[in-house]
PDB file of N, CA and C in Angstrom:
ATOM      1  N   UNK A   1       0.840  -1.179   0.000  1.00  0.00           N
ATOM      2  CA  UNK A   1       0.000   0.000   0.000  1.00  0.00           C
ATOM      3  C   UNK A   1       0.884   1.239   0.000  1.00  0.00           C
ATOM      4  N   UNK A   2       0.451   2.122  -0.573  1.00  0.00           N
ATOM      5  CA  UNK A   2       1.395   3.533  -0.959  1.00  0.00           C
ATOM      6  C   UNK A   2       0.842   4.203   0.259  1.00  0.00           C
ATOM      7  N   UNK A   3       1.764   4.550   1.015  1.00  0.00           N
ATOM      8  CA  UNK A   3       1.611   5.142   2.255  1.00  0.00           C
ATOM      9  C   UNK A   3       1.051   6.725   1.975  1.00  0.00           C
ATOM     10  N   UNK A   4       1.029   7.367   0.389  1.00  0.00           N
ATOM     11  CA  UNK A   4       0.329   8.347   0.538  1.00  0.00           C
ATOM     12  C   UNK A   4      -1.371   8.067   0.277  1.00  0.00           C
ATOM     13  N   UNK A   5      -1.878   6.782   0.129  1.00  0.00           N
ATOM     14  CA  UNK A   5      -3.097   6.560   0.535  1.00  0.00           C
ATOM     15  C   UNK A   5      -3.573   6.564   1.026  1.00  0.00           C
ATOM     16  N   UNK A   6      -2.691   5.775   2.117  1.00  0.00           N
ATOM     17  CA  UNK A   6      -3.211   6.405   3.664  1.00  0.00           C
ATOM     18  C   UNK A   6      -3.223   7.487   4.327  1.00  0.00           C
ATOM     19  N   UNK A   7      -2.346   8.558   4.164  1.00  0.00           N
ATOM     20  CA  UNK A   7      -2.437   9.833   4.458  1.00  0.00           C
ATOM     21  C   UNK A   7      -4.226  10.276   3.499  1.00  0.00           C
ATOM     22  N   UNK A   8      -3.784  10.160   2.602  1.00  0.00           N
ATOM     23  CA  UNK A   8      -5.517  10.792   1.850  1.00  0.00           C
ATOM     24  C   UNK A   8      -6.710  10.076   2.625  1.00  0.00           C
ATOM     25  N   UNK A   9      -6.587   9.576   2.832  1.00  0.00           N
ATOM     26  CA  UNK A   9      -7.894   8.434   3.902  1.00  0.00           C
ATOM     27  C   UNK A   9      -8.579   9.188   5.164  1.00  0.00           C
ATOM     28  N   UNK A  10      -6.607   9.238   5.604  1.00  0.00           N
ATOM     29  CA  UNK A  10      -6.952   9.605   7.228  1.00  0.00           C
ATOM     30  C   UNK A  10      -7.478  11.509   6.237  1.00  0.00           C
ATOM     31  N   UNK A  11      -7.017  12.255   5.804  1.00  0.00           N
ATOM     32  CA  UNK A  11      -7.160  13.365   5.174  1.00  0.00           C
ATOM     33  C   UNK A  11      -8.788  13.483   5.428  1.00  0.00           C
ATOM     34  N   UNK A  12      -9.509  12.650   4.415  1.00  0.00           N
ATOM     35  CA  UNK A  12     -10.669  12.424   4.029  1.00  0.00           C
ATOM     36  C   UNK A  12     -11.454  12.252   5.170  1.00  0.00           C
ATOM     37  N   UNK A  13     -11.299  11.363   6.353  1.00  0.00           N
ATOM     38  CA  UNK A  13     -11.792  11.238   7.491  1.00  0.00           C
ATOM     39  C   UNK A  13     -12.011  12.544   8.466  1.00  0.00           C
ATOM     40  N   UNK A  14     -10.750  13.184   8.373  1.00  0.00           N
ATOM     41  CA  UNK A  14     -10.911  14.486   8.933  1.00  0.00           C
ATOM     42  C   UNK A  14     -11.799  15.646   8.375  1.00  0.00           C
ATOM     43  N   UNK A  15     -11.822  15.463   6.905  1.00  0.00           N
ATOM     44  CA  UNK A  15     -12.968  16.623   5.992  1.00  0.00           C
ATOM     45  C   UNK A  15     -14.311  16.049   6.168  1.00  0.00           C
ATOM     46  N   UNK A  16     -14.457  14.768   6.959  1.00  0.00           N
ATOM     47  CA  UNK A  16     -15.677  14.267   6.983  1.00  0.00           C
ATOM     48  C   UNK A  16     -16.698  14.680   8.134  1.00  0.00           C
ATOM     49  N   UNK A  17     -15.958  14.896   9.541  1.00  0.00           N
ATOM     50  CA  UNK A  17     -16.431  15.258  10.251  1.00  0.00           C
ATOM     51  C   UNK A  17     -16.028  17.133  10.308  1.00  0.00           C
ATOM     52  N   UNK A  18     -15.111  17.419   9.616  1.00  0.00           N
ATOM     53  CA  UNK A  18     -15.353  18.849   9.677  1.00  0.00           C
ATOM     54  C   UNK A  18     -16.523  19.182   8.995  1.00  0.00           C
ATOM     55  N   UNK A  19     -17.198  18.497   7.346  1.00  0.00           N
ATOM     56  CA  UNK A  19     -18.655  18.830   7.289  1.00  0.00           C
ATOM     57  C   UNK A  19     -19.515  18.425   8.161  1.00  0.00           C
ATOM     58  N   UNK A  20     -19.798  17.216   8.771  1.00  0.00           N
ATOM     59  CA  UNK A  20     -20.451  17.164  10.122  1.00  0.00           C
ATOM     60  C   UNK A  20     -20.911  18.019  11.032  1.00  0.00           C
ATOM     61  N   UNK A  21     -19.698  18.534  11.584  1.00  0.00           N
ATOM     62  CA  UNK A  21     -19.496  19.487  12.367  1.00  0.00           C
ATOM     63  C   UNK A  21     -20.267  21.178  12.076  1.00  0.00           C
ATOM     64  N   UNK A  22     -20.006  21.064  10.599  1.00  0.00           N
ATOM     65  CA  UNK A  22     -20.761  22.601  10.200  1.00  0.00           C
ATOM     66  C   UNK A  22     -21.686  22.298  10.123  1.00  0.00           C
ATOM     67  N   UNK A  23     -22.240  21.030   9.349  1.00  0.00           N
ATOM     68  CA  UNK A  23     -23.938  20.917   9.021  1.00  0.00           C
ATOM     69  C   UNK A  23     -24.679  21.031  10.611  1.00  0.00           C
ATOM     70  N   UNK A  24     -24.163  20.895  11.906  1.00  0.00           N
ATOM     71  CA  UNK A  24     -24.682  20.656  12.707  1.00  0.00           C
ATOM     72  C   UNK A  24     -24.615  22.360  13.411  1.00  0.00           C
ATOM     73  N   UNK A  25     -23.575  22.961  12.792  1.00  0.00           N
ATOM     74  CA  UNK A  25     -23.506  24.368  13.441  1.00  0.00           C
ATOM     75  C   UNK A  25     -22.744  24.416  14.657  1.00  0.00           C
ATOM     76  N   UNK A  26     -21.929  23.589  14.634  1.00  0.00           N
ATOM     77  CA  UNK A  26     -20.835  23.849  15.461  1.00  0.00           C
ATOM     78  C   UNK A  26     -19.442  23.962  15.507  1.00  0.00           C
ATOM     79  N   UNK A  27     -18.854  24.778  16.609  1.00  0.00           N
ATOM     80  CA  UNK A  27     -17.667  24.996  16.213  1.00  0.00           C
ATOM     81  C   UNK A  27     -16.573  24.084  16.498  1.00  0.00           C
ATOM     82  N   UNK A  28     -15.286  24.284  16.415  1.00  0.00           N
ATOM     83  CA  UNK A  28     -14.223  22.940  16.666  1.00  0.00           C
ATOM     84  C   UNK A  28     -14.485  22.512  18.079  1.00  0.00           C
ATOM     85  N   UNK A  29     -14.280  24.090  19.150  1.00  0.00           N
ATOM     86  CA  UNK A  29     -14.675  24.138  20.235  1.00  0.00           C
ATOM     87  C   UNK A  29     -15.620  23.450  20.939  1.00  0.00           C
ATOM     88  N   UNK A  30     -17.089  23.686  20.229  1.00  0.00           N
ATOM     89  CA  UNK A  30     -17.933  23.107  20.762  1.00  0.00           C
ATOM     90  C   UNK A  30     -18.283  21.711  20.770  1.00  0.00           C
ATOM     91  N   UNK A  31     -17.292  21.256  19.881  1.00  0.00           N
ATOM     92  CA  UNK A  31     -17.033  19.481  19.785  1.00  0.00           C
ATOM     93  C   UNK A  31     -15.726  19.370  20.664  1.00  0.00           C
ATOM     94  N   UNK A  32     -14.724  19.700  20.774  1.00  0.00           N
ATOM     95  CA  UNK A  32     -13.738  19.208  21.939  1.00  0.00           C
ATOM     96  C   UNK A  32     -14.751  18.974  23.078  1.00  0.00           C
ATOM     97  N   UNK A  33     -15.469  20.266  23.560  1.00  0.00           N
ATOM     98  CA  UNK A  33     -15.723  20.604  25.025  1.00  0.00           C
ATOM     99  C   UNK A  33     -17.070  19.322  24.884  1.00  0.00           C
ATOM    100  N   UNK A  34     -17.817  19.027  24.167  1.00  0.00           N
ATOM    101  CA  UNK A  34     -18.764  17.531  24.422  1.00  0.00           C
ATOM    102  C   UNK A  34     -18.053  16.592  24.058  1.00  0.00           C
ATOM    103  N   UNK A  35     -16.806  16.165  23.638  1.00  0.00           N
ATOM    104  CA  UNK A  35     -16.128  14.812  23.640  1.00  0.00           C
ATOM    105  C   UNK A  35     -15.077  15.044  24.535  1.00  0.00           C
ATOM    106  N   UNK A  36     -15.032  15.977  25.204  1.00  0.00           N
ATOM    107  CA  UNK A  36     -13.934  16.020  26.249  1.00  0.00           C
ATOM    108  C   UNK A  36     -12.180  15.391  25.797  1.00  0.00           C
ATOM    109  N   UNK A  37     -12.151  16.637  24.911  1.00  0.00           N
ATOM    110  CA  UNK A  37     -10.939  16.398  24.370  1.00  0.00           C
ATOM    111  C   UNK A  37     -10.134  18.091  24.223  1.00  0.00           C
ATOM    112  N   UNK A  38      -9.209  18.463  23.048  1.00  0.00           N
ATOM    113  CA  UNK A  38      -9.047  20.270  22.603  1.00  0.00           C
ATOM    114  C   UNK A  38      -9.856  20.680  21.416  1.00  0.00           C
ATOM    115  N   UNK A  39      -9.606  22.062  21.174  1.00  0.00           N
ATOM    116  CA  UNK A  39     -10.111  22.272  20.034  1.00  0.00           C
ATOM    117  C   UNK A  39      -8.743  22.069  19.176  1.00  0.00           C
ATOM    118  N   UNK A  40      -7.350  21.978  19.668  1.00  0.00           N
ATOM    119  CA  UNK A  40      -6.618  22.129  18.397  1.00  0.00           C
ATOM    120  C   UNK A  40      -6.524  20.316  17.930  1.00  0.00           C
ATOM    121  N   UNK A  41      -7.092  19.534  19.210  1.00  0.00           N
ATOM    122  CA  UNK A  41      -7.386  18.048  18.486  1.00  0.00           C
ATOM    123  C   UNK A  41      -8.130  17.809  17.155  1.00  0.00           C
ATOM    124  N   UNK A  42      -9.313  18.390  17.771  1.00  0.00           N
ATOM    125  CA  UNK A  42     -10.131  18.901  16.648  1.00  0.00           C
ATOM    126  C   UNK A  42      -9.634  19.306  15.252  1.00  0.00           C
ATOM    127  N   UNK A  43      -9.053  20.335  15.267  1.00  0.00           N
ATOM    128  CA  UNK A  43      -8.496  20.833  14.092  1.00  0.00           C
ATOM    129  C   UNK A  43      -7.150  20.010  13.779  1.00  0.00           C
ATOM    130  N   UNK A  44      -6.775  19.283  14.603  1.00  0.00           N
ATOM    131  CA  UNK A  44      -5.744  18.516  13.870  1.00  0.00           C
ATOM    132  C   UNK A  44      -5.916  17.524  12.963  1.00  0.00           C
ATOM    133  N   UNK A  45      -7.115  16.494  13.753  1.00  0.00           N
ATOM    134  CA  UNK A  45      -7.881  15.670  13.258  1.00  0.00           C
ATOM    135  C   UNK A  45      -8.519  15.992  11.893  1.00  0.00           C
ATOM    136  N   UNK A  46      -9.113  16.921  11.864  1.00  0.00           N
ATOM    137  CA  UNK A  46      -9.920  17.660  10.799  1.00  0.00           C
ATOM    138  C   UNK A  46      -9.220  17.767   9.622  1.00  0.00           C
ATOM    139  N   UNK A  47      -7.906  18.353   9.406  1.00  0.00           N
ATOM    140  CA  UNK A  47      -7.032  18.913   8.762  1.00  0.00           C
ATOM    141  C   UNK A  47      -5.885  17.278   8.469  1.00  0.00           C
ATOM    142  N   UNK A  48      -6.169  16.533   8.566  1.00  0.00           N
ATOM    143  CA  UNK A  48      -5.267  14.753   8.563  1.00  0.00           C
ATOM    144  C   UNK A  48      -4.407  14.801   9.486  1.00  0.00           C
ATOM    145  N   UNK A  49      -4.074  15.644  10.581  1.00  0.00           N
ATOM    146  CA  UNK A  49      -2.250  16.160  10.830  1.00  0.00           C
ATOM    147  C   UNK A  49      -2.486  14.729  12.300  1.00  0.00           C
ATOM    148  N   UNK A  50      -3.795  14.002  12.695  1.00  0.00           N
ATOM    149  CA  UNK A  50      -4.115  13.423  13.449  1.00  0.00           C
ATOM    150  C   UNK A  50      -4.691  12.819  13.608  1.00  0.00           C
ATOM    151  N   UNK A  51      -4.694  11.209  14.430  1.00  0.00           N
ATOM    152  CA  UNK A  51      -6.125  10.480  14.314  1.00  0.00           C
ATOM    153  C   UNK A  51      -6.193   9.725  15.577  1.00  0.00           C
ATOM    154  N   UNK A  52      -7.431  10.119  15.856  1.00  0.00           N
ATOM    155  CA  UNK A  52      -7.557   9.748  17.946  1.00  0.00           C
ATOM    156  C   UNK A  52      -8.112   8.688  17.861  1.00  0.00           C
ATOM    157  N   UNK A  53      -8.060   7.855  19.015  1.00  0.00           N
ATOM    158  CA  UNK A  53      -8.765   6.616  19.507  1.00  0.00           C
ATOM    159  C   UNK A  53     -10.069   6.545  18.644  1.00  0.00           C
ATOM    160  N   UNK A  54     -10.843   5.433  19.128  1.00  0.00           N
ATOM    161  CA  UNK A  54     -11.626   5.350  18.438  1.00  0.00           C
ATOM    162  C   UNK A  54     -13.431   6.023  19.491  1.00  0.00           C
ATOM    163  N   UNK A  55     -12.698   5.966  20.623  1.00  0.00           N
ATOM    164  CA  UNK A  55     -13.446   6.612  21.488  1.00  0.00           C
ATOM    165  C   UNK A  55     -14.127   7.892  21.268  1.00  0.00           C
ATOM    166  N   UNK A  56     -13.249   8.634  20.665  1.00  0.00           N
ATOM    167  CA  UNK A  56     -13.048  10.137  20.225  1.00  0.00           C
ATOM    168  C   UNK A  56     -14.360  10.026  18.860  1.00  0.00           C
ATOM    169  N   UNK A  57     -14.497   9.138  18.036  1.00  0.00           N
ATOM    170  CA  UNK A  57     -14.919   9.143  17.315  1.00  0.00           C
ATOM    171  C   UNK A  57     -16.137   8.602  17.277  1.00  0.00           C
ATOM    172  N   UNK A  58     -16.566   7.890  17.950  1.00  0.00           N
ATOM    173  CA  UNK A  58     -17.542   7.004  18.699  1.00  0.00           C
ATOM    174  C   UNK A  58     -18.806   8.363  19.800  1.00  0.00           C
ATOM    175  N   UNK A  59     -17.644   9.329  20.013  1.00  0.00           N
ATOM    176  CA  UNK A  59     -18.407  10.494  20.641  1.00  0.00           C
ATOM    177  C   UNK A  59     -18.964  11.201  19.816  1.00  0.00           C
ATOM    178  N   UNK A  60     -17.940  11.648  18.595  1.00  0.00           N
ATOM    179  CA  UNK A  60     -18.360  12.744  17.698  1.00  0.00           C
ATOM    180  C   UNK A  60     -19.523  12.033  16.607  1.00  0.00           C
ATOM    181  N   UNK A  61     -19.172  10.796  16.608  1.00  0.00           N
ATOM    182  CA  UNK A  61     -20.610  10.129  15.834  1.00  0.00           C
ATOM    183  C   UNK A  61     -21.637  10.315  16.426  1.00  0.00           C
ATOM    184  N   UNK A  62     -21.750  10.019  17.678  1.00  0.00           N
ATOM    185  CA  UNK A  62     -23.038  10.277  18.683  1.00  0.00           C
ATOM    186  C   UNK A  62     -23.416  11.479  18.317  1.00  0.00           C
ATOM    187  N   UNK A  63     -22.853  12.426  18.929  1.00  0.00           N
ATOM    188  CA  UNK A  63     -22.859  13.646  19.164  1.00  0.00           C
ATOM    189  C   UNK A  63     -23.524  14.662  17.585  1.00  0.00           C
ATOM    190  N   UNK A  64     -22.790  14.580  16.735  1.00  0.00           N
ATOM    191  CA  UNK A  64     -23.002  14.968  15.243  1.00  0.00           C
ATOM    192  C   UNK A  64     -24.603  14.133  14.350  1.00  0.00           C
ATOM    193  N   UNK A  65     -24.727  12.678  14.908  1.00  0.00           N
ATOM    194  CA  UNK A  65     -25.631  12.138  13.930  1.00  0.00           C
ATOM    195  C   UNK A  65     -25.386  11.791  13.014  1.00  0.00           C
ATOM    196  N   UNK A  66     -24.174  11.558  13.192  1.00  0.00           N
ATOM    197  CA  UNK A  66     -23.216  11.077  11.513  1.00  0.00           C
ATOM    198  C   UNK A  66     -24.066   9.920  10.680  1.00  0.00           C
ATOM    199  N   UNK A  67     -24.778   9.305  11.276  1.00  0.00           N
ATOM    200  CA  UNK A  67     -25.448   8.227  10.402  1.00  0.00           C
ATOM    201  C   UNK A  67     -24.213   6.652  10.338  1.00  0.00           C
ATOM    202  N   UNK A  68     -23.731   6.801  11.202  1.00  0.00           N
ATOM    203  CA  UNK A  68     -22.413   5.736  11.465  1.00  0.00           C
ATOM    204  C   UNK A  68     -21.279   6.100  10.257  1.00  0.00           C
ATOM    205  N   UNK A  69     -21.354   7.335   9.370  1.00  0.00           N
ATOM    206  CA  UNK A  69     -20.355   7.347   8.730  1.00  0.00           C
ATOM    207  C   UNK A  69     -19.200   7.589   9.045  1.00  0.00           C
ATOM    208  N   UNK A  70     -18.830   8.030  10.415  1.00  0.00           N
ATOM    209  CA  UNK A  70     -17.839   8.523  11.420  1.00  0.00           C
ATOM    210  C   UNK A  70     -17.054   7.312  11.162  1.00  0.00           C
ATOM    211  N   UNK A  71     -17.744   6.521  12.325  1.00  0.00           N
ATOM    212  CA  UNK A  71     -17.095   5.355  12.724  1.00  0.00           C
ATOM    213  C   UNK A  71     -16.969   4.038  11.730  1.00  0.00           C
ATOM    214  N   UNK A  72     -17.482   4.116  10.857  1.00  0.00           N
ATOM    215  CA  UNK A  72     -17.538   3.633   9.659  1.00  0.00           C
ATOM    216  C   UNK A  72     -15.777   3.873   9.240  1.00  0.00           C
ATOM    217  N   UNK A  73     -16.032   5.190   8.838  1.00  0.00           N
ATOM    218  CA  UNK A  73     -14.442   5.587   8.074  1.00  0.00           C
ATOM    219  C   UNK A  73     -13.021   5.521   8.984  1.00  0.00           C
ATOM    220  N   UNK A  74     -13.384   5.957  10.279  1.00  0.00           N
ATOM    221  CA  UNK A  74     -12.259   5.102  11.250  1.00  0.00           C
ATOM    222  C   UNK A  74     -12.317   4.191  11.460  1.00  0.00           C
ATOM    223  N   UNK A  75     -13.265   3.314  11.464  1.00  0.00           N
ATOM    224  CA  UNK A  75     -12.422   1.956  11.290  1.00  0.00           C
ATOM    225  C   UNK A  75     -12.278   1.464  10.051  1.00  0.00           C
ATOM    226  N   UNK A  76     -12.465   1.804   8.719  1.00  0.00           N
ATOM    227  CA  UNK A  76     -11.572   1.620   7.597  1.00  0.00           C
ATOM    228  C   UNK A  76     -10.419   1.947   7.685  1.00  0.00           C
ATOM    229  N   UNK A  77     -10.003   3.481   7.794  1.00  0.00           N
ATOM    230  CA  UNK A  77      -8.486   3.647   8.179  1.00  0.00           C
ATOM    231  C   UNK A  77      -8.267   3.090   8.829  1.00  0.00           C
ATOM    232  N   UNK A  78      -8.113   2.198  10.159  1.00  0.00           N
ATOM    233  CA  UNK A  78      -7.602   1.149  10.863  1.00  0.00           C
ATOM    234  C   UNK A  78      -7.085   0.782  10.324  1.00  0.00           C
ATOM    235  N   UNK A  79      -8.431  -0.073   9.556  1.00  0.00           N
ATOM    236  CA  UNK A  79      -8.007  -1.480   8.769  1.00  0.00           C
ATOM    237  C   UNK A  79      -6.643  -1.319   7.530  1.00  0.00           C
ATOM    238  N   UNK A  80      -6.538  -0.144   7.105  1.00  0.00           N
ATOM    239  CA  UNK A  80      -5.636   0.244   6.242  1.00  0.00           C
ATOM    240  C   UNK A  80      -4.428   0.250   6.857  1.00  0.00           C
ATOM    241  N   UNK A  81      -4.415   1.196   8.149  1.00  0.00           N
ATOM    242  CA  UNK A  81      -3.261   1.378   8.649  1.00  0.00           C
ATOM    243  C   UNK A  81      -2.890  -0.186   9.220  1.00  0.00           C
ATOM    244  N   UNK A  82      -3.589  -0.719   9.782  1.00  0.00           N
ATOM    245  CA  UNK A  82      -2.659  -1.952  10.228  1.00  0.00           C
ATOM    246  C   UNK A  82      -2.141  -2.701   9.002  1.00  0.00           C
ATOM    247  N   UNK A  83      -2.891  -2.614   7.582  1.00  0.00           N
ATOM    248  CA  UNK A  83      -2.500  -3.442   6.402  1.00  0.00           C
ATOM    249  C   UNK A  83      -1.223  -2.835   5.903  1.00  0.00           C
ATOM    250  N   UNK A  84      -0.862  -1.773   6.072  1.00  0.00           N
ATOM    251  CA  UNK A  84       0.071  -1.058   5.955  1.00  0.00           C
ATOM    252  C   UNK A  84       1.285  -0.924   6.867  1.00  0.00           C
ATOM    253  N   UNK A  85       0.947  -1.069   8.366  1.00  0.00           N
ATOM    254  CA  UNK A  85       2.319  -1.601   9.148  1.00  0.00           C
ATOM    255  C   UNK A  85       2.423  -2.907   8.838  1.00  0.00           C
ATOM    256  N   UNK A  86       1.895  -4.151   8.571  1.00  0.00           N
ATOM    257  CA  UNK A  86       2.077  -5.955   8.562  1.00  0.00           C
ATOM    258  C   UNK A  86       3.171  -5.312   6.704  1.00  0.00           C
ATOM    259  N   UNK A  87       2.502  -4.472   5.771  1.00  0.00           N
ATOM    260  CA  UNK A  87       3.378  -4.830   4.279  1.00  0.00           C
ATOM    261  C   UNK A  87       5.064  -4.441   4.759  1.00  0.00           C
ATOM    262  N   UNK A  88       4.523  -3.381   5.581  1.00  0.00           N
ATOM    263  CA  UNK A  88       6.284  -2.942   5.987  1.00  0.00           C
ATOM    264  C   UNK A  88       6.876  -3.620   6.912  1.00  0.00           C
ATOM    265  N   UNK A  89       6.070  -4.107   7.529  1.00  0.00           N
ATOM    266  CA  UNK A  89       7.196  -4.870   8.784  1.00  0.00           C
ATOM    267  C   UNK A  89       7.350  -6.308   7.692  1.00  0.00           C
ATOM    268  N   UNK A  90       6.953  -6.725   6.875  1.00  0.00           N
ATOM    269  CA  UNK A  90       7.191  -7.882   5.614  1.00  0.00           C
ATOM    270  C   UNK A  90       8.452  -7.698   4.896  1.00  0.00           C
ATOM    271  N   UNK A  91       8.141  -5.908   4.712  1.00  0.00           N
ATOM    272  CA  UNK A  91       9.165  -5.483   3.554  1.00  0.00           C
ATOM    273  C   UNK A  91      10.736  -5.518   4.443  1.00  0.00           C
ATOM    274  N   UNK A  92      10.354  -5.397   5.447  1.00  0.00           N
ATOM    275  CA  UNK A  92      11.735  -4.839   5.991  1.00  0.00           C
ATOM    276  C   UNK A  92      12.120  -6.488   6.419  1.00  0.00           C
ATOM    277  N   UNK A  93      11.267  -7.260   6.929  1.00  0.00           N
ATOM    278  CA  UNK A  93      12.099  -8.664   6.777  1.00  0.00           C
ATOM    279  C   UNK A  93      12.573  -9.098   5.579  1.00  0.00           C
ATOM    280  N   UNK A  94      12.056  -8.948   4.718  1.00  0.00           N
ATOM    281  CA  UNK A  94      12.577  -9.366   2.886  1.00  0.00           C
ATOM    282  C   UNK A  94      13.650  -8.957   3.053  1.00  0.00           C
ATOM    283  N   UNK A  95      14.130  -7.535   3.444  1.00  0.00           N
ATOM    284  CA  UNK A  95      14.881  -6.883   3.055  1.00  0.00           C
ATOM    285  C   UNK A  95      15.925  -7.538   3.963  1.00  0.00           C
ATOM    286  N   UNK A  96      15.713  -7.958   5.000  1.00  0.00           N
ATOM    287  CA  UNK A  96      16.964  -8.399   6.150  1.00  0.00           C
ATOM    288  C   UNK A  96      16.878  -9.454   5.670  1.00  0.00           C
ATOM    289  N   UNK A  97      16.010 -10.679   5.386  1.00  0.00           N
ATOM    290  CA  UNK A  97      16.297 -12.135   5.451  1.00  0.00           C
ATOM    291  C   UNK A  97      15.955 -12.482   4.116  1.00  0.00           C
ATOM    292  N   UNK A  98      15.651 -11.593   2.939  1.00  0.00           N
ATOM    293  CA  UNK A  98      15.110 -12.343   1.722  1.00  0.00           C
ATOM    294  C   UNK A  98      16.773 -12.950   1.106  1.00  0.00           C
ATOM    295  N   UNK A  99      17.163 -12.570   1.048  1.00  0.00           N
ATOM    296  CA  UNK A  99      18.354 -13.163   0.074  1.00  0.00           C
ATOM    297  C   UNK A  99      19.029 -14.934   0.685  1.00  0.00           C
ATOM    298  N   UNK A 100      18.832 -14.392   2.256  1.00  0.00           N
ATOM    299  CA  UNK A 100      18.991 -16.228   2.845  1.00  0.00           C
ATOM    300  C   UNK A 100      17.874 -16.717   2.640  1.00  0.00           C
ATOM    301  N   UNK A 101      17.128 -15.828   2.752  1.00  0.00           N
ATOM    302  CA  UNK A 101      15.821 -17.361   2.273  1.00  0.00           C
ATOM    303  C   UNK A 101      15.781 -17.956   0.699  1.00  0.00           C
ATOM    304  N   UNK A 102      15.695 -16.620   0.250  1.00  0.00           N
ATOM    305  CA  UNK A 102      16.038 -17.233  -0.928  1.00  0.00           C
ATOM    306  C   UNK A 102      16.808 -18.305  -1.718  1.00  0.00           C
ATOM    307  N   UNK A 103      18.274 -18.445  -0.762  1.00  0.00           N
ATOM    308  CA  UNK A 103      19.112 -19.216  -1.376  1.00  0.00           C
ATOM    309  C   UNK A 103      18.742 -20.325  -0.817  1.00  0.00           C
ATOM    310  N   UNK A 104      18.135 -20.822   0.283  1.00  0.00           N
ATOM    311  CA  UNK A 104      18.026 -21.881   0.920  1.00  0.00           C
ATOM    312  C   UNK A 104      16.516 -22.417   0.260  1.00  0.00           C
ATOM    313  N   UNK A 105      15.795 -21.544  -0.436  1.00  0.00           N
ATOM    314  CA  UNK A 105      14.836 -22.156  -0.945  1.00  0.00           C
ATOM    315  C   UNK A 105      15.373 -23.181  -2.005  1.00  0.00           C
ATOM    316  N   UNK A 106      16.015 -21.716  -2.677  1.00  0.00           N
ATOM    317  CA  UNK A 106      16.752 -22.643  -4.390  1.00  0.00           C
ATOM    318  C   UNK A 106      17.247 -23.794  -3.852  1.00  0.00           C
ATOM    319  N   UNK A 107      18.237 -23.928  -2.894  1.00  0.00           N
ATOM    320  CA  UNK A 107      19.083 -24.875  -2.278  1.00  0.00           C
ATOM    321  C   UNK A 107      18.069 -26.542  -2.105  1.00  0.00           C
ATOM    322  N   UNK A 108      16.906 -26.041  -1.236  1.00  0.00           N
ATOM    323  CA  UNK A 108      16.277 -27.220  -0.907  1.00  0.00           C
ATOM    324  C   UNK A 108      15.419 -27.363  -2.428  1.00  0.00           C
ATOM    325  N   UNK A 109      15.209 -26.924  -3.023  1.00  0.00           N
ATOM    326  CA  UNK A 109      14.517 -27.157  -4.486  1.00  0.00           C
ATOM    327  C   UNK A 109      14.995 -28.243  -5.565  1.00  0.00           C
ATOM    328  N   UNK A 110      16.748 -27.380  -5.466  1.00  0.00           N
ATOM    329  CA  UNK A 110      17.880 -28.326  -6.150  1.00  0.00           C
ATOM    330  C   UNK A 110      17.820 -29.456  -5.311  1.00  0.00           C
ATOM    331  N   UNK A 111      17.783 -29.642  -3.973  1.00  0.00           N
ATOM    332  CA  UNK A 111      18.228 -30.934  -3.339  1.00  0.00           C
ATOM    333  C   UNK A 111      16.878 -31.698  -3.739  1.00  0.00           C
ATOM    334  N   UNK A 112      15.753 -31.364  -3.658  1.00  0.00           N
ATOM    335  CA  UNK A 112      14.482 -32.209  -3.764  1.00  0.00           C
ATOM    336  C   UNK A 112      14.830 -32.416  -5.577  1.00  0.00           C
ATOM    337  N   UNK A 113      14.909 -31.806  -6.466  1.00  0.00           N
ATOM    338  CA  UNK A 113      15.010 -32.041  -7.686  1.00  0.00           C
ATOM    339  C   UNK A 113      16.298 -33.061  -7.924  1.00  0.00           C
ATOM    340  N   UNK A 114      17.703 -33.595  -7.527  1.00  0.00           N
ATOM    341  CA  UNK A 114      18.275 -34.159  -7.278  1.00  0.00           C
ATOM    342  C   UNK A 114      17.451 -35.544  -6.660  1.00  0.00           C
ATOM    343  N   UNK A 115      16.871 -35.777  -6.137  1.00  0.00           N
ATOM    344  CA  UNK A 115      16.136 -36.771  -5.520  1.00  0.00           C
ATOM    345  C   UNK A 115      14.808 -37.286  -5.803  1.00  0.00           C
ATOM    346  N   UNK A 116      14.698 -36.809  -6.903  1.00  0.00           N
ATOM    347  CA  UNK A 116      13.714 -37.429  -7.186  1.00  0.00           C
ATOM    348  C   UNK A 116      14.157 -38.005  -8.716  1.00  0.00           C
TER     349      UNK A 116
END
């Protein structure tokens, strides 16, 4: 996964509840202070620069009437972001152990092809 996908995701998640937030007529403020969080969370979140528990979001769904699209889209980004730490923590073993594995594959391949 191209890690700038995931930035656009989490991006998208944040423009989601900033329309939320206006359709409902409220300000960043007035969503920190009922999810008991900041307003610059708020605007961090809003703006991609951040992405809170799922608690946080679970409030502002309540709170807004999102229609579960809140919590819907955080836990897609989850699901992205964890698919995205498992490709890299993969890539970076390839990168440390692919070449021994590799040879020991060929190795046991040749030995099974030899034997039969």
């Amino acid at each position: 996964m191209d890690p700038q996908q995931l930035s656009d995701v989490k991006r998208a998640l944040g423009r989601r509840l900033g329309r939320w937030r206006r359709t409902r007529g409220l300000t960043q403020d007035d969503v920190a202070r009922r999810v008991h969080s900041t307003r610059s969370t708020v605007a961090n979140v809003e703006s991609g620069r951040q992405v809170v528990d799922r608690v946080f979001w679970a409030q502002c769904e309540s709170l807004l009437q999102a229609d579960g699209e809140l919590i819907k889209g955080y836990d897609e980004y989850r699901s992205l972001e964890v698919r995205h730490q498992q490709e890299k923590a993969e890539a970076a073993r390839h990168a440390r152990w692919g070449a021994v594995l590799d040879r020991r594959v060929i190795a046991e391949a040749a030995q099974h092809h030899d034997t039969s």
